[in-house]
Protein backbone atom coordinates (compact mmCIF):
# COMPACT_ATOMS: atom_id res chain seq x y z
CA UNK A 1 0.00 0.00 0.00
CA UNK A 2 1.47 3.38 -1.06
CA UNK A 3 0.31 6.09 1.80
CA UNK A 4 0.32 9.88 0.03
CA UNK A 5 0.11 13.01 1.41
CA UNK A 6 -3.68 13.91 1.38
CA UNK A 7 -5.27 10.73 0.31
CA UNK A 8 -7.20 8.32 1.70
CA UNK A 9 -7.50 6.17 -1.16
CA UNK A 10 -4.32 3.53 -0.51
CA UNK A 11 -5.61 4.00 3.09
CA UNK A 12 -9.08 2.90 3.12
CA UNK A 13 -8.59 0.44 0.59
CA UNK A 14 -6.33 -1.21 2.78
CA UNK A 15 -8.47 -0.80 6.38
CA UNK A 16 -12.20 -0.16 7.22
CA UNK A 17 -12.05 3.49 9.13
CA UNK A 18 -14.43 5.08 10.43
CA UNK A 19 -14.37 7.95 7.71
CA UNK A 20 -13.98 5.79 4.77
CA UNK A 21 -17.51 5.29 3.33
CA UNK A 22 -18.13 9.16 3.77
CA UNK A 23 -14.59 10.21 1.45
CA UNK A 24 -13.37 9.82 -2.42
CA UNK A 25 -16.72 9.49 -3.69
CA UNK A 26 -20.23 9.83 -2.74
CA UNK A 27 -20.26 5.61 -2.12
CA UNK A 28 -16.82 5.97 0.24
CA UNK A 29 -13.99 4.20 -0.63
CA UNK A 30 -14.43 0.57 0.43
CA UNK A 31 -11.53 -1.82 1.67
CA UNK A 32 -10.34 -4.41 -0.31
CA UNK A 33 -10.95 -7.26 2.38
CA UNK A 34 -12.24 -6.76 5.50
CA UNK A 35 -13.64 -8.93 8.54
CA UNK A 36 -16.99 -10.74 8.08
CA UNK A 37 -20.35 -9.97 9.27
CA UNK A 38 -22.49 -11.95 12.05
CA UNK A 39 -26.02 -11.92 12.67
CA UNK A 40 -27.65 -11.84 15.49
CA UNK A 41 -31.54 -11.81 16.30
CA UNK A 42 -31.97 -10.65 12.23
CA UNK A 43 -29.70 -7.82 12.37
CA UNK A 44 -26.09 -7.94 11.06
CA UNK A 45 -22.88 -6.60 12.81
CA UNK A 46 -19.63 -5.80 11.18
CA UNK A 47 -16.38 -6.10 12.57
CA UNK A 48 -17.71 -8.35 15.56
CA UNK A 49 -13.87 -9.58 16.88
CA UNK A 50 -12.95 -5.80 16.67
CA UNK A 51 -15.93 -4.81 18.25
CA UNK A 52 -15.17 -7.77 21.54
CA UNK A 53 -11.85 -5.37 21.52
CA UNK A 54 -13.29 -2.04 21.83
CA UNK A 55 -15.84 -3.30 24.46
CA UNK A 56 -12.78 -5.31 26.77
CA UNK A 57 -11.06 -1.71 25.98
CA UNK A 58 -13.97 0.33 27.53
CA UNK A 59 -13.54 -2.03 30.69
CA UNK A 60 -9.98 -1.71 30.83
CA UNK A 61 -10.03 1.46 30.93
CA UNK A 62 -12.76 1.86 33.56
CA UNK A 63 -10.39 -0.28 35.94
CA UNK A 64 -7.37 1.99 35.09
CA UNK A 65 -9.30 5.13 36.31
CA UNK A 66 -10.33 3.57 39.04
CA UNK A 67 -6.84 2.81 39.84
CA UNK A 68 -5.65 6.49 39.26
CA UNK A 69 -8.63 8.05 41.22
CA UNK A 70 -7.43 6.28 44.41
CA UNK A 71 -3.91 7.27 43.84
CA UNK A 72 -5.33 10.82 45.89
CA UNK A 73 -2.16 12.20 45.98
CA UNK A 74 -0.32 11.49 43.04
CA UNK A 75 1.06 14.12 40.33
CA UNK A 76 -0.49 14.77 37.30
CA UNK A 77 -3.69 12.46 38.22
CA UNK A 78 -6.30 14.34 37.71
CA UNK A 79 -4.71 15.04 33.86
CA UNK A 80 -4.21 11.78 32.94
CA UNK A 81 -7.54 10.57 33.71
CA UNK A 82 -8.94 13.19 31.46
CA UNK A 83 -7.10 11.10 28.75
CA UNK A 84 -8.42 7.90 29.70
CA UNK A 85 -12.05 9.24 30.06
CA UNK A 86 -11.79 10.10 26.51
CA UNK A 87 -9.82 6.74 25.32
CA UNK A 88 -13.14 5.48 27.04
CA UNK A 89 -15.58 7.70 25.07
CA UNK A 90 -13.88 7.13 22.09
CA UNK A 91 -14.04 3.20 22.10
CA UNK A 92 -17.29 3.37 23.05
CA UNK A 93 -18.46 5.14 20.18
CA UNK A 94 -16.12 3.29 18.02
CA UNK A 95 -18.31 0.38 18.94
CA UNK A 96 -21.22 1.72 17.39
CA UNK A 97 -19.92 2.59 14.60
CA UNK A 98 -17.80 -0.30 12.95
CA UNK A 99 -20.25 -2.37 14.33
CA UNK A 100 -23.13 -0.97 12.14
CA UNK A 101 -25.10 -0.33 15.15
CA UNK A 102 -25.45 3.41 13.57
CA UNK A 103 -25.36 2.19 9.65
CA UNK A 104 -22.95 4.14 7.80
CA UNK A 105 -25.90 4.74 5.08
CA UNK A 106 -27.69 6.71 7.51
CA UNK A 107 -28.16 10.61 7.71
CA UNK A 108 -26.71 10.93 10.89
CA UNK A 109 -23.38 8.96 10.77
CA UNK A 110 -21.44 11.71 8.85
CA UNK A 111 -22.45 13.50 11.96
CA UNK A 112 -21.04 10.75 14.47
CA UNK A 113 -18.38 10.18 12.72
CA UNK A 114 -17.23 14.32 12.70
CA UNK A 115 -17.65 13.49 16.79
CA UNK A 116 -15.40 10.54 16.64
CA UNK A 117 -13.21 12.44 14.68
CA UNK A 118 -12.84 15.30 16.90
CA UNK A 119 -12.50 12.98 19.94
CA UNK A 120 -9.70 10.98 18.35
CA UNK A 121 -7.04 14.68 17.90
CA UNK A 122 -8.98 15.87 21.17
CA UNK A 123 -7.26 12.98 22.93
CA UNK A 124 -3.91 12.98 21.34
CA UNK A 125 -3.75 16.53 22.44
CA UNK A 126 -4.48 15.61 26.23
CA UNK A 127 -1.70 12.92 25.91
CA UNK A 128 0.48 15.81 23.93
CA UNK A 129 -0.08 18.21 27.08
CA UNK A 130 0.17 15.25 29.50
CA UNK A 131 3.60 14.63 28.56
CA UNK A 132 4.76 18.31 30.23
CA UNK A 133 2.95 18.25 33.19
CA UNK A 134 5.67 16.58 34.67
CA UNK A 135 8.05 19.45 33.96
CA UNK A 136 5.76 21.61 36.27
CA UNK A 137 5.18 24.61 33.87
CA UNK A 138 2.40 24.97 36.03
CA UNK A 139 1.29 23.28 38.93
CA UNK A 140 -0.58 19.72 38.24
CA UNK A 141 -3.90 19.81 39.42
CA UNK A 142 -4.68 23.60 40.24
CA UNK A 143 -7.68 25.37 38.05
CA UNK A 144 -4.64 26.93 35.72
CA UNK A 145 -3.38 23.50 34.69
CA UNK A 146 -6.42 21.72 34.03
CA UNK A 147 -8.23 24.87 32.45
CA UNK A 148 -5.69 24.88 30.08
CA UNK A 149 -5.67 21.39 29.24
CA UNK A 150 -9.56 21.25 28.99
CA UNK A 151 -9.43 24.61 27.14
CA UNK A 152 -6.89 23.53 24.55
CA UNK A 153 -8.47 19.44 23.53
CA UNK A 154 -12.43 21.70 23.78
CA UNK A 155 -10.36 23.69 20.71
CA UNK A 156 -8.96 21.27 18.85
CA UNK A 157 -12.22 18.91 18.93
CA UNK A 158 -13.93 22.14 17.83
CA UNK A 159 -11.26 22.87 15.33
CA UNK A 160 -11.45 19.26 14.19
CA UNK A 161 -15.03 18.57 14.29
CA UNK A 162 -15.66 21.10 11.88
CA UNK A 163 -13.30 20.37 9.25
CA UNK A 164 -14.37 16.73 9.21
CA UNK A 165 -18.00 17.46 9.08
CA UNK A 166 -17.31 20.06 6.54
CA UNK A 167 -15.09 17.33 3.99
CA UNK A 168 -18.02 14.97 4.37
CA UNK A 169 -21.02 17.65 3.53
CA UNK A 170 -18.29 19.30 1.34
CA UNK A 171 -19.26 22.94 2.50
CA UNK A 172 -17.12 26.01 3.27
CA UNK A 173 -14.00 25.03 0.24
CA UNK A 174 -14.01 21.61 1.46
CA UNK A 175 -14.52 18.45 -0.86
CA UNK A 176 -14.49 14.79 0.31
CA UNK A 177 -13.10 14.27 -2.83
CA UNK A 178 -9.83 16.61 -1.55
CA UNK A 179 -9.63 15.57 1.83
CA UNK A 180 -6.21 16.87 2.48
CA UNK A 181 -7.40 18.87 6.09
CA UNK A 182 -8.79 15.77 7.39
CA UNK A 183 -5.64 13.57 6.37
CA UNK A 184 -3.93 15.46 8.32
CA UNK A 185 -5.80 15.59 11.04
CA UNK A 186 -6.65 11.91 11.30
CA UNK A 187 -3.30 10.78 10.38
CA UNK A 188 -0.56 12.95 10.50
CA UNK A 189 -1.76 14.66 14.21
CA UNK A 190 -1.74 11.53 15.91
CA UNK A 191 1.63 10.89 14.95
CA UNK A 192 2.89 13.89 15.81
CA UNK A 193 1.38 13.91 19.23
CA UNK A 194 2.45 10.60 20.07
CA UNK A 195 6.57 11.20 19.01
CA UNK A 196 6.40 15.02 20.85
CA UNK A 197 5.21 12.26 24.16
CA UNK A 198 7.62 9.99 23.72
CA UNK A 199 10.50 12.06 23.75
CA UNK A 200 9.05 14.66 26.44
CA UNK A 201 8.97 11.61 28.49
CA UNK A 202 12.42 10.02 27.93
CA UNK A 203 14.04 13.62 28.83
CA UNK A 204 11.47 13.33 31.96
CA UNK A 205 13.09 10.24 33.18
CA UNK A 206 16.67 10.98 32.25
CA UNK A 207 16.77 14.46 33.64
CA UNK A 208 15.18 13.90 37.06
CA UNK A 209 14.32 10.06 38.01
CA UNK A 210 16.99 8.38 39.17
CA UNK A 211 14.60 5.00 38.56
CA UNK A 212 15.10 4.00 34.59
CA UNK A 213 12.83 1.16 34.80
CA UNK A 214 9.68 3.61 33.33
CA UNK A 215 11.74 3.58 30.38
CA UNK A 216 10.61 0.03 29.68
CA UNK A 217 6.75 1.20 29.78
CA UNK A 218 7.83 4.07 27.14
CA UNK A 219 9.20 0.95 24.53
CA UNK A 220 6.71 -0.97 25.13
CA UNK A 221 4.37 1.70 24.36
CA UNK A 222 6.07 2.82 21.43
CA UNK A 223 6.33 -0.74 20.20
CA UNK A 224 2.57 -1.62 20.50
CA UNK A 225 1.78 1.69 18.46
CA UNK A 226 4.24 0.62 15.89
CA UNK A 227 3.50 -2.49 15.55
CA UNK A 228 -0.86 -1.21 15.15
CA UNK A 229 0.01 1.22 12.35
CA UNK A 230 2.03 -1.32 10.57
CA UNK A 231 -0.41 -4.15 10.63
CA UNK A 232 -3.01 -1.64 9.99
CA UNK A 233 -1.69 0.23 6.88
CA UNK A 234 0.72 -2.93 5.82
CA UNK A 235 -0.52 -6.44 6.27
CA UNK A 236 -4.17 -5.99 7.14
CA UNK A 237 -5.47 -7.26 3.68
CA UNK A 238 -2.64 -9.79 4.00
CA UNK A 239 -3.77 -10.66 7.20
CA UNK A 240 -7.90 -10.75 5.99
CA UNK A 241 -7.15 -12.95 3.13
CA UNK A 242 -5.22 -15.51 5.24
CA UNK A 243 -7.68 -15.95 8.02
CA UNK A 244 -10.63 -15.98 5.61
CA UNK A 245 -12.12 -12.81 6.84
CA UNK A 246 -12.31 -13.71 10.21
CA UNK A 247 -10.35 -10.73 11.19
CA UNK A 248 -8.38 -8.13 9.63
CA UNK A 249 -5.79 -5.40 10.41
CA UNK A 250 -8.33 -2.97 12.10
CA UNK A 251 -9.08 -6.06 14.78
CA UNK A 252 -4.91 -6.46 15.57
CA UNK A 253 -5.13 -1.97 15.72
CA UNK A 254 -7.22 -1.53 18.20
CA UNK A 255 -5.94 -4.05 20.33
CA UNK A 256 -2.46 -3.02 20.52
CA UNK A 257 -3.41 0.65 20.78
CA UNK A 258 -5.33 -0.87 23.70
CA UNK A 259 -1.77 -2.40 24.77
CA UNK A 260 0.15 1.06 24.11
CA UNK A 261 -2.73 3.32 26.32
CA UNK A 262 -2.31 0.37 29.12
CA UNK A 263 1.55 0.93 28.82
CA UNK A 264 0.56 4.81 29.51
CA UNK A 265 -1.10 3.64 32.12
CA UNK A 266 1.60 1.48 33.24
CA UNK A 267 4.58 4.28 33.11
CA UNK A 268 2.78 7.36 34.79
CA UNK A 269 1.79 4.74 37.93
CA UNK A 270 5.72 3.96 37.89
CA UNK A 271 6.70 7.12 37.67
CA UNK A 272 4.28 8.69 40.78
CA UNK A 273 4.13 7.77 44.23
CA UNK A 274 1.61 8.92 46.99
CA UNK A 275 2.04 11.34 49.85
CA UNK A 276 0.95 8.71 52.51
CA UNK A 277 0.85 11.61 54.84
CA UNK A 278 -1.93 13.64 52.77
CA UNK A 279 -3.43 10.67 51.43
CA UNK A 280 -7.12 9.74 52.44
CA UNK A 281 -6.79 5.69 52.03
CA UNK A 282 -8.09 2.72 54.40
CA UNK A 283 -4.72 1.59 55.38
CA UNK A 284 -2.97 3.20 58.27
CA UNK A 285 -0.36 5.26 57.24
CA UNK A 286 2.88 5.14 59.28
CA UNK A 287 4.78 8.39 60.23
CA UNK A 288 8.30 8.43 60.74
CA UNK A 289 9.36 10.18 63.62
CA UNK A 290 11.77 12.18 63.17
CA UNK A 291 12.48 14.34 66.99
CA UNK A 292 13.84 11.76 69.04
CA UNK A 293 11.64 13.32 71.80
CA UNK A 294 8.92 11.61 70.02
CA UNK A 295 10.57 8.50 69.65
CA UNK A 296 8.23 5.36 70.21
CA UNK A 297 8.73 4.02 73.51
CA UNK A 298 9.47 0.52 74.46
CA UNK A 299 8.37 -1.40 77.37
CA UNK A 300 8.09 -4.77 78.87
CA UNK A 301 4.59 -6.12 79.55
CA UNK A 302 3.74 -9.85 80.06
CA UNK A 303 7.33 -10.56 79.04
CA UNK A 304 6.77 -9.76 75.69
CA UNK A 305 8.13 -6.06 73.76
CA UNK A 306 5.66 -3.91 72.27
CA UNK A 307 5.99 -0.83 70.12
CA UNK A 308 3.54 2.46 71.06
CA UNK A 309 3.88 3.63 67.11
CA UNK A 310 2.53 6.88 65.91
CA UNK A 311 -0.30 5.83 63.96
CA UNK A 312 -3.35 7.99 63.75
CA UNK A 313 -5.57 7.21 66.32
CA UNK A 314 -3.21 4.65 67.94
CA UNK A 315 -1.49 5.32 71.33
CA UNK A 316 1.46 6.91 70.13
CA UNK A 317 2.22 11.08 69.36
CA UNK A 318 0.46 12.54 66.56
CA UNK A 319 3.02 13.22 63.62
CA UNK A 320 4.97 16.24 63.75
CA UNK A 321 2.73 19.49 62.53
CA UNK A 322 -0.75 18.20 63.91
């Protein structure tokens, strides 16, 4: 498949995007070979194995918010979840639409499909701005910081909303038959955002961890989004035509951008750690005391050694500052 500059045509003859029935023509461009429908009750679905991923995605990514939300403490977490609320979002609708649940035929999917289009550069932007919250421009997780970041992906959905809406209805100079805005929107912004991460994140960790092990998460990441646009805009008829339409590319991309938003995951949890003194949890956090007046006492009781330690509500001081 030859990929060039403001064309979709190589592209969507090679995988089944969202976009591609509503671009190149007024009948889409359709792929080559692509995974085979099911039917269920009388009503067919498309992409069904892709459409198992985006629903185990839309779960995974409920458990990883969950897991960041009780991290009460940790930098940046109120940012990053904004990302994974709208990995979430985006999945979701993704569901509906490859699966034919909102038929592509029908007068509102050039509609959805401007949404899902918008959401898609929104989020790249939150991961874009994620990756220099770190640096502390401004301080994670006051009204400044996440203003801005809500600010900036509400612009660039708006921004990107309305030139995809405006290739498919071809209004305002735009033609779906010229769809050189959208390409880059949908295929050169994503890139961009993701390569401006990696390496905001590798000077992160060798500038000021002293721990090199996140480095792992960021190669693993990378990998897994290598490895999703190169089945996806490489092998995936390949891939169709061996398996007999079972599945093609567009299954294998959404599972290892799955794997690659996991490894996000994966890397910012490595790379924070709670305040256990400031954290509200339902363990008991244990001060260290650090006056030696304060020191935990030792003493003999039924010939055994027990510690008075300074746990909150226990029988030892309160920590220093209370």
């Amino acid at each position: 498949m030859s990929i060039q500059f403001g064309s979709f045509d190589g592209i969507c003859q090679t995988a089944a995007l969202v976009i591609c029935p509503l671009i190149g023509s007024t009948h889409g461009i359709e792929p080559s070979c692509y995974s085979r429908n099911v039917e269920i009750s009388g009503r067919l679905f498309f992409q069904p194995s892709t459409c198992f991923v985006h629903i185990v995605a839309v779960l995974m990514t409920i458990i990883m918010i969950l897991h960041i939300r009780s991290k009460y403490t940790a930098i940046g977490r109120k940012e990053i979840v904004m990302f994974f609320y709208m990995y979430a979002f985006i999945e979701l609708l993704a569901f509906f639409l490859d699966s034919g649940v909102i038929p592509s035929a029908h007068v509102s999917y050039p509609w959805f499909a401007a949404i899902y289009t918008g959401f898609v550069a929104a989020t790249y932007a939150c991961l874009l701005i994620n990756g220099f919250v770190g640096f502390q421009f401004a301080e994670d997780g006051t009204p400044l910081s996440l203003w801005f970041l809500r600010i900036s992906c509400l612009a660039v959905f708006g921004a990107s909303f309305f030139v995809a809406i405006a290739t498919f209805k071809g209004f305002v100079g735009f033609s779906f038959a010229k769809p050189i805005a959208l390409w880059i929107i949908y295929i050169l912004w994503p890139l961009v955002c993701t390569v401006v991460y990696i390496v905001s994140q590798l000077l992160l960790v060798f500038r000021t961890l002293e721990d090199r092990w996140p480095v792992g998460d960021i190669v693993f990441g990378t990998a897994f989004f290598t490895i999703a646009q190169v089945i996806m805009f490489a092998f995936s008829v390949t891939i169709c035509n061996a398996i007999k339409h079972y599945i093609d590319g567009l299954f294998f991309f959404t599972l290892c951008i799955l794997l690659s938003v996991m490894m996000v995951y994966k890397y910012w949890d490595s790379i924070t750690r709670e305040d256990l003194e400031f954290s509200v949890g339902s363990k008991a956090a244990v001060w260290e005391v650090k006056d030696a007046s304060l020191a935990a006492d030792y003493h003999e009781e039924d010939g055994s050694q027990y510690h008075e330690s300074a746990y909150g509500g226990g029988r030892g001081y309160p920590p220093q500052g209370y």
